[in-house]
N, C-alpha and C. Protein backbone atom coordinates (compact mmCIF):
# COMPACT_ATOMS: atom_id res chain seq x y z
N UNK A 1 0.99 17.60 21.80
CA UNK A 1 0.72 18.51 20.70
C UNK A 1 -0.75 18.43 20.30
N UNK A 2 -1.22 17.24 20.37
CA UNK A 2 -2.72 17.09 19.48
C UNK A 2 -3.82 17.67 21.00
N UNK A 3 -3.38 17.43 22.03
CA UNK A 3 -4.00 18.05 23.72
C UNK A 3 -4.30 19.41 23.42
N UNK A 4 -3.43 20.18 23.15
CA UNK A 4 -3.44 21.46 22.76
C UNK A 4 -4.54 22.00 21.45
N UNK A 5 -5.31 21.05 20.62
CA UNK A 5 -6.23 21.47 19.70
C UNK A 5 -7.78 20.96 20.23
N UNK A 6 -8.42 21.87 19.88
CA UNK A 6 -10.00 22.06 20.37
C UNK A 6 -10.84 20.99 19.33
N UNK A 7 -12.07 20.52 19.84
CA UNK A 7 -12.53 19.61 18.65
C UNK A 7 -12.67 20.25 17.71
N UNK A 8 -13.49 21.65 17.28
CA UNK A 8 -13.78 22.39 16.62
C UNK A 8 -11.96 22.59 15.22
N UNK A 9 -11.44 22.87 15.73
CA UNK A 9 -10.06 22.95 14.68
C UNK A 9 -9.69 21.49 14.22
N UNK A 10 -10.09 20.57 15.20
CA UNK A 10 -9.04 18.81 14.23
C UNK A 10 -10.40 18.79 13.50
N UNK A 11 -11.91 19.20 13.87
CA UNK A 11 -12.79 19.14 12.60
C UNK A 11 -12.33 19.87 11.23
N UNK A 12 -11.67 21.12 11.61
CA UNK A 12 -11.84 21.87 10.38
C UNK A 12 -9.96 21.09 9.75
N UNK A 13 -9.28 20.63 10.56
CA UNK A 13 -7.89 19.87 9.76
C UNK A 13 -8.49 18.87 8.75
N UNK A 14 -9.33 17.90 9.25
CA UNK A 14 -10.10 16.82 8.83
C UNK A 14 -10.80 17.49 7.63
N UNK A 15 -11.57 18.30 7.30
CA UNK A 15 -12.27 19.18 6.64
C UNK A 15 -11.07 19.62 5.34
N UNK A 16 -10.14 19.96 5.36
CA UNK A 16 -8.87 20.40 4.59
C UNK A 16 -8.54 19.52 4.00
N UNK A 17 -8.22 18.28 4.66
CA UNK A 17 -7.58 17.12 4.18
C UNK A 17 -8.36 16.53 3.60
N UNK A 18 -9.69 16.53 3.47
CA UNK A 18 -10.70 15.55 2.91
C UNK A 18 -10.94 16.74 1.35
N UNK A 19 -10.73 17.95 1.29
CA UNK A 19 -11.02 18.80 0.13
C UNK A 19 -10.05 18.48 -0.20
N UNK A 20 -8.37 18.36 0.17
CA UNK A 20 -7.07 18.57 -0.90
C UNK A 20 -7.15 17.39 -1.18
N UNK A 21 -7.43 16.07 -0.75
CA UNK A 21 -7.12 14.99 -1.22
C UNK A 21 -8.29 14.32 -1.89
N UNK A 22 -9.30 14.20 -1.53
CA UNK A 22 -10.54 14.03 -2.05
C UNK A 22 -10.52 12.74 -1.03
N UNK A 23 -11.84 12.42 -0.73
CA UNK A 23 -12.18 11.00 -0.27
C UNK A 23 -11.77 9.38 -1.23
N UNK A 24 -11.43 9.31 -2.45
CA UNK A 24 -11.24 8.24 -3.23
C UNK A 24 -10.11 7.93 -2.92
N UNK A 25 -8.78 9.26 -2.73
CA UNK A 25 -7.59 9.09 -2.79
C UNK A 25 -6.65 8.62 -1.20
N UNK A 26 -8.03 8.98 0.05
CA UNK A 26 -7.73 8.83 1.40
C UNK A 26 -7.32 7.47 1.83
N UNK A 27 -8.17 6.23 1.52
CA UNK A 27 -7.60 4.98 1.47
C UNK A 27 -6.67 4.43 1.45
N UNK A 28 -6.31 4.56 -0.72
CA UNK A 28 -4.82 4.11 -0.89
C UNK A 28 -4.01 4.79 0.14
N UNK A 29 -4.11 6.31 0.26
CA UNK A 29 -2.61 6.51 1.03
C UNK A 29 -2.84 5.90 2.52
N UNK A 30 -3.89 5.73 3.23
CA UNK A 30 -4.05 4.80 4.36
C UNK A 30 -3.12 3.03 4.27
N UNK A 31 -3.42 2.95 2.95
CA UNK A 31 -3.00 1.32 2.76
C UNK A 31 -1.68 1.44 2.45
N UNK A 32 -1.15 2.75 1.97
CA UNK A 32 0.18 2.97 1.58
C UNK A 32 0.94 2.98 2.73
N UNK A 33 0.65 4.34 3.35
CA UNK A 33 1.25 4.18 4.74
C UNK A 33 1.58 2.78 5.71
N UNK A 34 0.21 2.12 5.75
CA UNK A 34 0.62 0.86 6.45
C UNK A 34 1.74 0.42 6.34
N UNK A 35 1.50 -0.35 5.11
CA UNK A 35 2.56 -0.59 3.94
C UNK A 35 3.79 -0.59 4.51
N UNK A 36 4.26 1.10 4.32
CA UNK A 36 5.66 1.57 4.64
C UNK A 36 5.95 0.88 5.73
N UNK A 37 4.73 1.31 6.87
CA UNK A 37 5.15 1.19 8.14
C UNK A 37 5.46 -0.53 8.55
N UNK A 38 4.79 -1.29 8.09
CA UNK A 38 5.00 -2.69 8.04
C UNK A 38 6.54 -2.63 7.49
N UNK A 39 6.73 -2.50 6.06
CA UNK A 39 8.09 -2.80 6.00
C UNK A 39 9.44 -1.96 6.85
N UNK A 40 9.14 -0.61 7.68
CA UNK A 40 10.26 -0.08 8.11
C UNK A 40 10.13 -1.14 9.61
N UNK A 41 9.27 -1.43 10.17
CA UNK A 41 9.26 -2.43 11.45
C UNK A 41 9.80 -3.38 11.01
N UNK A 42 9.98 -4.24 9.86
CA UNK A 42 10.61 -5.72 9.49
C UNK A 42 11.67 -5.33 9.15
N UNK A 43 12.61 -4.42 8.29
CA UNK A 43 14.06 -4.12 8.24
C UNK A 43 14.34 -3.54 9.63
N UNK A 44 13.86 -2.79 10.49
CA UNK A 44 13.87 -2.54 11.60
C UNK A 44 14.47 -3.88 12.78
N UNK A 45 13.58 -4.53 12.56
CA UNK A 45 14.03 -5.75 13.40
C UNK A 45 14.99 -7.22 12.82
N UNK A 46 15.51 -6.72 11.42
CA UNK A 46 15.83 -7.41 10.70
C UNK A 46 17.64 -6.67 11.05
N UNK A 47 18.03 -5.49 11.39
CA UNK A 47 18.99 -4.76 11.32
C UNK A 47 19.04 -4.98 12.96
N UNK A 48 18.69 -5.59 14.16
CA UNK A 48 18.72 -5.73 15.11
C UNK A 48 19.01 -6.93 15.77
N UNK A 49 18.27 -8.05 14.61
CA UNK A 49 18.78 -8.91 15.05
C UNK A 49 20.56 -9.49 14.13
N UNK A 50 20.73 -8.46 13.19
CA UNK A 50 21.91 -8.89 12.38
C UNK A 50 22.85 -8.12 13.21
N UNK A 51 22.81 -7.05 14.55
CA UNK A 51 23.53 -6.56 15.07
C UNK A 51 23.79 -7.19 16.33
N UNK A 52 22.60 -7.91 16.97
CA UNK A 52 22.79 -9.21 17.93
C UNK A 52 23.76 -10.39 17.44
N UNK A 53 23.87 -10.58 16.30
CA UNK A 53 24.54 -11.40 15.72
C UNK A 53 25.96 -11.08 15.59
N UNK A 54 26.36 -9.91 15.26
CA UNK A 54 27.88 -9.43 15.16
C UNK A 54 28.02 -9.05 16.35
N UNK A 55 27.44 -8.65 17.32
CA UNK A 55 27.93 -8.26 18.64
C UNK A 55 28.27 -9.33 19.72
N UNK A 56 28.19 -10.70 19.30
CA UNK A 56 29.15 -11.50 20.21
C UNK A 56 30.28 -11.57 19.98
N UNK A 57 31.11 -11.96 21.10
CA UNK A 57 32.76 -11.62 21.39
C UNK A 57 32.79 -12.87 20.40
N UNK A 58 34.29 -12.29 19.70
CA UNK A 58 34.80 -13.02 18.90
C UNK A 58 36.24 -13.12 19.18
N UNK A 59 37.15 -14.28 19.18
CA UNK A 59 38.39 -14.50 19.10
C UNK A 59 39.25 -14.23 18.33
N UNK A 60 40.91 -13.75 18.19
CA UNK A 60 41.24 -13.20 16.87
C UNK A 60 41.83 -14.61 16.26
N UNK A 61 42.20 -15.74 16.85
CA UNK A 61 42.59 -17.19 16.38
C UNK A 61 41.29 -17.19 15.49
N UNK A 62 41.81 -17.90 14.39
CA UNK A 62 40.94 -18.42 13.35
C UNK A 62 40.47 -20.21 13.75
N UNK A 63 39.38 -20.15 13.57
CA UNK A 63 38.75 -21.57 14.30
C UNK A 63 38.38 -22.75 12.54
N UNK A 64 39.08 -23.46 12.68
CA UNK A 64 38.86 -24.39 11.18
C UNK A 64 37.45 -25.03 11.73
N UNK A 65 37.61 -25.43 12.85
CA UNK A 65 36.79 -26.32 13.11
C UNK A 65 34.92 -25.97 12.59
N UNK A 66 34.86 -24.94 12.49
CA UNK A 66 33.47 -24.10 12.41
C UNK A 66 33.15 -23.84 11.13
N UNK A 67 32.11 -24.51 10.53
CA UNK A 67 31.83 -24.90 8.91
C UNK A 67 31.51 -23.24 8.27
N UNK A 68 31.71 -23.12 7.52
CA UNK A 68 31.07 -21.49 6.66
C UNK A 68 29.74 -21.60 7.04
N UNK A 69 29.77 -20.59 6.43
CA UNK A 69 27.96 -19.73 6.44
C UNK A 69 27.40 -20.51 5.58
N UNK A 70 26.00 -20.38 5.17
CA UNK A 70 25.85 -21.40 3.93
C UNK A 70 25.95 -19.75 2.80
N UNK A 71 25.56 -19.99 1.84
CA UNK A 71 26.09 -18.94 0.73
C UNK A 71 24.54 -18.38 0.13
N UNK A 72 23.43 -19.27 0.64
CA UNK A 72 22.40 -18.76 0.33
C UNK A 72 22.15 -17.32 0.20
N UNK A 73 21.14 -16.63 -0.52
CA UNK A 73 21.08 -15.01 -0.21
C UNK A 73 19.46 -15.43 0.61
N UNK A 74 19.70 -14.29 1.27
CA UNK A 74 18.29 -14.61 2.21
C UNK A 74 17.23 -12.98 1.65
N UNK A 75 16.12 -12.99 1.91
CA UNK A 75 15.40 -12.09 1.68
C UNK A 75 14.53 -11.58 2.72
N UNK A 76 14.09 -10.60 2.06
CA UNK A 76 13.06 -9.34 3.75
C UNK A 76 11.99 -9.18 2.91
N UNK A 77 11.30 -9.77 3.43
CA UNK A 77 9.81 -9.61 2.27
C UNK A 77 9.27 -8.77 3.07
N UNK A 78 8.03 -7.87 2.85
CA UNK A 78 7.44 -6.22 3.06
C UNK A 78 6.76 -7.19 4.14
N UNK A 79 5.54 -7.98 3.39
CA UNK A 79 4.31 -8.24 4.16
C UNK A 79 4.20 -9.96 3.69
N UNK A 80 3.86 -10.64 4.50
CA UNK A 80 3.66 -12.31 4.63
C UNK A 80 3.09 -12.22 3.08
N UNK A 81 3.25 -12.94 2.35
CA UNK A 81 2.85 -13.11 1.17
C UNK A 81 2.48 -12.12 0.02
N UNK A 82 3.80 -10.92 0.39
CA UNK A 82 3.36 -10.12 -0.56
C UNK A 82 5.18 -10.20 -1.14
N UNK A 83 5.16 -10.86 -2.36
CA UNK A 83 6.55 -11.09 -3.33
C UNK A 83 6.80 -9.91 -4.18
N UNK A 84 6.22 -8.65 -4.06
CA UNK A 84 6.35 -7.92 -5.41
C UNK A 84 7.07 -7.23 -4.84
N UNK A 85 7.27 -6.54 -3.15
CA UNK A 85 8.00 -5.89 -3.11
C UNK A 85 9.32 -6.24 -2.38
N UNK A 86 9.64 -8.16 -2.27
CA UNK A 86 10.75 -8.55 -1.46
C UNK A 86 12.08 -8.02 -2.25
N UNK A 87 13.08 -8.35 -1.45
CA UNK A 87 14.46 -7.80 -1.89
C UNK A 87 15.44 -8.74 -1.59
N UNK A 88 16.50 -9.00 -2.02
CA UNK A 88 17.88 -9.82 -1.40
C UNK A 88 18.32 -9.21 -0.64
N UNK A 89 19.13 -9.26 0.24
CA UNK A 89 20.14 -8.99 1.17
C UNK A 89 21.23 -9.40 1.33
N UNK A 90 22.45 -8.02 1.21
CA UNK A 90 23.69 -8.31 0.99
C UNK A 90 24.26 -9.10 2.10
N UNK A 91 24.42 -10.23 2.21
CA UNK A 91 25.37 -10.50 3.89
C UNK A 91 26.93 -9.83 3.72
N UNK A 92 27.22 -8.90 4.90
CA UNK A 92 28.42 -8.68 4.98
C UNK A 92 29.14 -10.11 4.79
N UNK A 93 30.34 -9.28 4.11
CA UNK A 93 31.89 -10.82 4.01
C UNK A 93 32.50 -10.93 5.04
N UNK A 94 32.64 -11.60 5.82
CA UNK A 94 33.77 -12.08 6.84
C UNK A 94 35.09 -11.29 6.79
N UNK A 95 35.58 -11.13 7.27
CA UNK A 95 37.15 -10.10 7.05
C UNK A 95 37.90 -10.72 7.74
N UNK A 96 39.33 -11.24 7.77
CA UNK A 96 39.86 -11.67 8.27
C UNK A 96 41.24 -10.74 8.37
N UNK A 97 41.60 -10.62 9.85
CA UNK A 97 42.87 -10.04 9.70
C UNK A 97 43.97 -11.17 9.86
N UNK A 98 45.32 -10.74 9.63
CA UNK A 98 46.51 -11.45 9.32
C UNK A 98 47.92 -10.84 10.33
């Protein structure tokens, strides 16, 4: 898609975007975006490896021998040392059929 535009037109896109938004405001949404994109890659791989986790074969015998989960709540923080925007995470409950 972007092959298909001449330098002359992504100058004048660039040109548009720099009048509607102004240059002060181009940044934050640069740092914003990151941002997002950092945290949709970490729930991203956070929902992948919790699906690696339920996708091993399981037996329908109930096993005593195998201690619980611990009960902790665990969290998905956005960015390495950024706490303002972490969250808890629900762990699914175990279900047991009968």
């Amino acid at each position: 898609m972007i092959g298909n535009l001449k330098p002359l037109e992504i100058v004048l896109i660039i040109a548009v975007i720099l009048l509607l938004f102004g240059a002060k405001k181009l940044p934050d949404m640069a740092r914003s975006l990151g941002k997002s994109a950092r945290i949709l890659k970490s729930e991203a791989k956070a929902m992948k490896k919790d699906d690696a986790a339920t996708a091993t074969p399981t037996t329908e015998t109930v096993d005593d021998t195998v201690p619980p989960q611990s009960t902790t709540a665990r969290t998905i923080q956005a960015a390495p040392g950024d706490v303002t925007s972490s969250r808890p995470v629900n762990e699914p409950k175990p279900t047991t059929q009968s």
